[in-house]
C-alpha atoms as a PDB file:
ATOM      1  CA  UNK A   1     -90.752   5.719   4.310  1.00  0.00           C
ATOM      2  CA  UNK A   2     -87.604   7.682   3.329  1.00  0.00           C
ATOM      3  CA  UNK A   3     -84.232   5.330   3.353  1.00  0.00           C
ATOM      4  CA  UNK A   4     -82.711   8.325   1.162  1.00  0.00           C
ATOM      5  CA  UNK A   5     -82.906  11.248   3.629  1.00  0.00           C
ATOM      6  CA  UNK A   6     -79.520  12.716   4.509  1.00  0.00           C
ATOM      7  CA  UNK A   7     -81.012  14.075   8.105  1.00  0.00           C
ATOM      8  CA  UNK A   8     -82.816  12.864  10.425  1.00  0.00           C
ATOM      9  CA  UNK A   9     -84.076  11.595  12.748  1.00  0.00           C
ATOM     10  CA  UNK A  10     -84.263   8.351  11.285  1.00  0.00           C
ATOM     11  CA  UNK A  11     -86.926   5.882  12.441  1.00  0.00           C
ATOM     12  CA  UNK A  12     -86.000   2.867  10.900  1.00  0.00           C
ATOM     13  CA  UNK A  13     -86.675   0.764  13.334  1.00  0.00           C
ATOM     14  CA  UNK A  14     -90.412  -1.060  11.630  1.00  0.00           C
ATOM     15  CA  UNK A  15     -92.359  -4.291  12.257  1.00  0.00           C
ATOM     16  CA  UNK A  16     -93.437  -5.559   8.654  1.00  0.00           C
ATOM     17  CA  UNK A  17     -96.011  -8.519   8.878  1.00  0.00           C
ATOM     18  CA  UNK A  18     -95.456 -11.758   6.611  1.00  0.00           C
ATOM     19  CA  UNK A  19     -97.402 -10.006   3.818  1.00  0.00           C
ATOM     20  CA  UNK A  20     -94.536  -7.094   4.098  1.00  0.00           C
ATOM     21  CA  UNK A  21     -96.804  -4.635   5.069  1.00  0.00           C
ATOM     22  CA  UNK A  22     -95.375  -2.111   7.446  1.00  0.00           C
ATOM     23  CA  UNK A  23     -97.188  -2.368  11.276  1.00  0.00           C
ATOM     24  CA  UNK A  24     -95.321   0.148  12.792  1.00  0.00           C
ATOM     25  CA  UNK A  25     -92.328   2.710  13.094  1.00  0.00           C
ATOM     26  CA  UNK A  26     -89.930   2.589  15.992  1.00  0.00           C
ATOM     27  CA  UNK A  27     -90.509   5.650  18.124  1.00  0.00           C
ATOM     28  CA  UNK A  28     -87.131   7.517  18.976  1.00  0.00           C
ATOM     29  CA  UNK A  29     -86.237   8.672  22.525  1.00  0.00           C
ATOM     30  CA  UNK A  30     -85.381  12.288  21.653  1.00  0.00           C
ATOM     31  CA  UNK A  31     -85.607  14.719  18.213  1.00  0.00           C
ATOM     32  CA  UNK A  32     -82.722  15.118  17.511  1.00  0.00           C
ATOM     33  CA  UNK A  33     -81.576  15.525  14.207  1.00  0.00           C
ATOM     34  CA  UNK A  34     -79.060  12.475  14.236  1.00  0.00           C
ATOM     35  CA  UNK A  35     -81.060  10.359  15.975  1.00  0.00           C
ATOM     36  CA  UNK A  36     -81.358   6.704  15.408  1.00  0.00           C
ATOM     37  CA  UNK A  37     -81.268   3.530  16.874  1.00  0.00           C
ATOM     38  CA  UNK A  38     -77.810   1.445  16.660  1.00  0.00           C
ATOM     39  CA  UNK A  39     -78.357  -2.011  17.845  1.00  0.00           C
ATOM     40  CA  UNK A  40     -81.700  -3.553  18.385  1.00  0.00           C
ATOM     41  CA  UNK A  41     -82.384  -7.119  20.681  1.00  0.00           C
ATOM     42  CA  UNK A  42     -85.340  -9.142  20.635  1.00  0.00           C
ATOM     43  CA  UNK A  43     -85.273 -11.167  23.977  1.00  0.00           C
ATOM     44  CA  UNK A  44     -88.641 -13.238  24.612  1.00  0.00           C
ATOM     45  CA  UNK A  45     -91.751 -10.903  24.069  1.00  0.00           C
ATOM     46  CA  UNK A  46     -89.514  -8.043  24.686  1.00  0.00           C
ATOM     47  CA  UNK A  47     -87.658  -5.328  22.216  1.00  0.00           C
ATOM     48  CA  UNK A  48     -84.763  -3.108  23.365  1.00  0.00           C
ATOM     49  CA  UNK A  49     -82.363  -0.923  21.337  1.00  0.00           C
ATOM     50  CA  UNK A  50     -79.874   1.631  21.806  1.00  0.00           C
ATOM     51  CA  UNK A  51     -79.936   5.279  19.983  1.00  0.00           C
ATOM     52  CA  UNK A  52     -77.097   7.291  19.318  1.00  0.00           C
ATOM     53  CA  UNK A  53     -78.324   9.901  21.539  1.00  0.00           C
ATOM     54  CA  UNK A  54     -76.993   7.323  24.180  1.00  0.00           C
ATOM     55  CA  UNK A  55     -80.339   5.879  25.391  1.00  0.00           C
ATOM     56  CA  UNK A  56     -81.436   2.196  25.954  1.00  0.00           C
ATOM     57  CA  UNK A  57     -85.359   1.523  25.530  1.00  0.00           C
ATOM     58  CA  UNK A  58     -88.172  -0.719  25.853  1.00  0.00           C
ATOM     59  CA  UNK A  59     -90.053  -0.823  22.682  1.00  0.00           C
ATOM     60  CA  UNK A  60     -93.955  -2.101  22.516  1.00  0.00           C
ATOM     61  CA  UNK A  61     -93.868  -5.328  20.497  1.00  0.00           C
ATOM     62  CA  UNK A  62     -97.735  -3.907  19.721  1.00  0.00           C
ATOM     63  CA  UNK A  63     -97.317  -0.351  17.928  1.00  0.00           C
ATOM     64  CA  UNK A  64     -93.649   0.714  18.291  1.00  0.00           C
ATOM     65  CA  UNK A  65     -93.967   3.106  21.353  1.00  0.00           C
ATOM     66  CA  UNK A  66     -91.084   3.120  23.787  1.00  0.00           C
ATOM     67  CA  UNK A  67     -92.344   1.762  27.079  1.00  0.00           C
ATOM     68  CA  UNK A  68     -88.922   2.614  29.156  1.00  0.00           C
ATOM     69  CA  UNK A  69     -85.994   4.385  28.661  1.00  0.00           C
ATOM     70  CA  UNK A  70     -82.763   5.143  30.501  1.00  0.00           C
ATOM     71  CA  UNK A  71     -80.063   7.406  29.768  1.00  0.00           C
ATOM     72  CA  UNK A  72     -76.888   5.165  29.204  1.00  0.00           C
ATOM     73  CA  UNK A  73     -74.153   7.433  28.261  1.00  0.00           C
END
């Protein structure tokens, strides 16, 4: 993964097992170049985080994918 890059979008949303291997990379709701996400929660099984493009998403706890998504802004 690139932490260096100047544009985007940036994915660095990851699951890393106890070993620090990386299980997956956060899938972004759009492709925009300035994407990102901004704030991420971790209620019960459940992930949800906010991009900058302005959307609020469900992310699989299993391989990153976003499992709902709703336009927020």
């Amino acid at each position: 993964m690139d932490y260096i890059r100047k544009t985007g979008p940036f994915q660095y949303l990851i699951c890393i097992d106890v070993a620090g291997s990386v299980l997956w990379q956060a899938s972004l709701p759009t492709e925009n170049s300035t994407d990102a996400y901004v704030r991420m929660e971790h209620v019960g099984d459940s992930l949800f985080a906010n991009s900058w493009s302005g959307f609020w998403v469900t992310i699989s706890a299993q391989d990153g994918s976003i499992s709902d998504n709703s336009f927020t802004q």
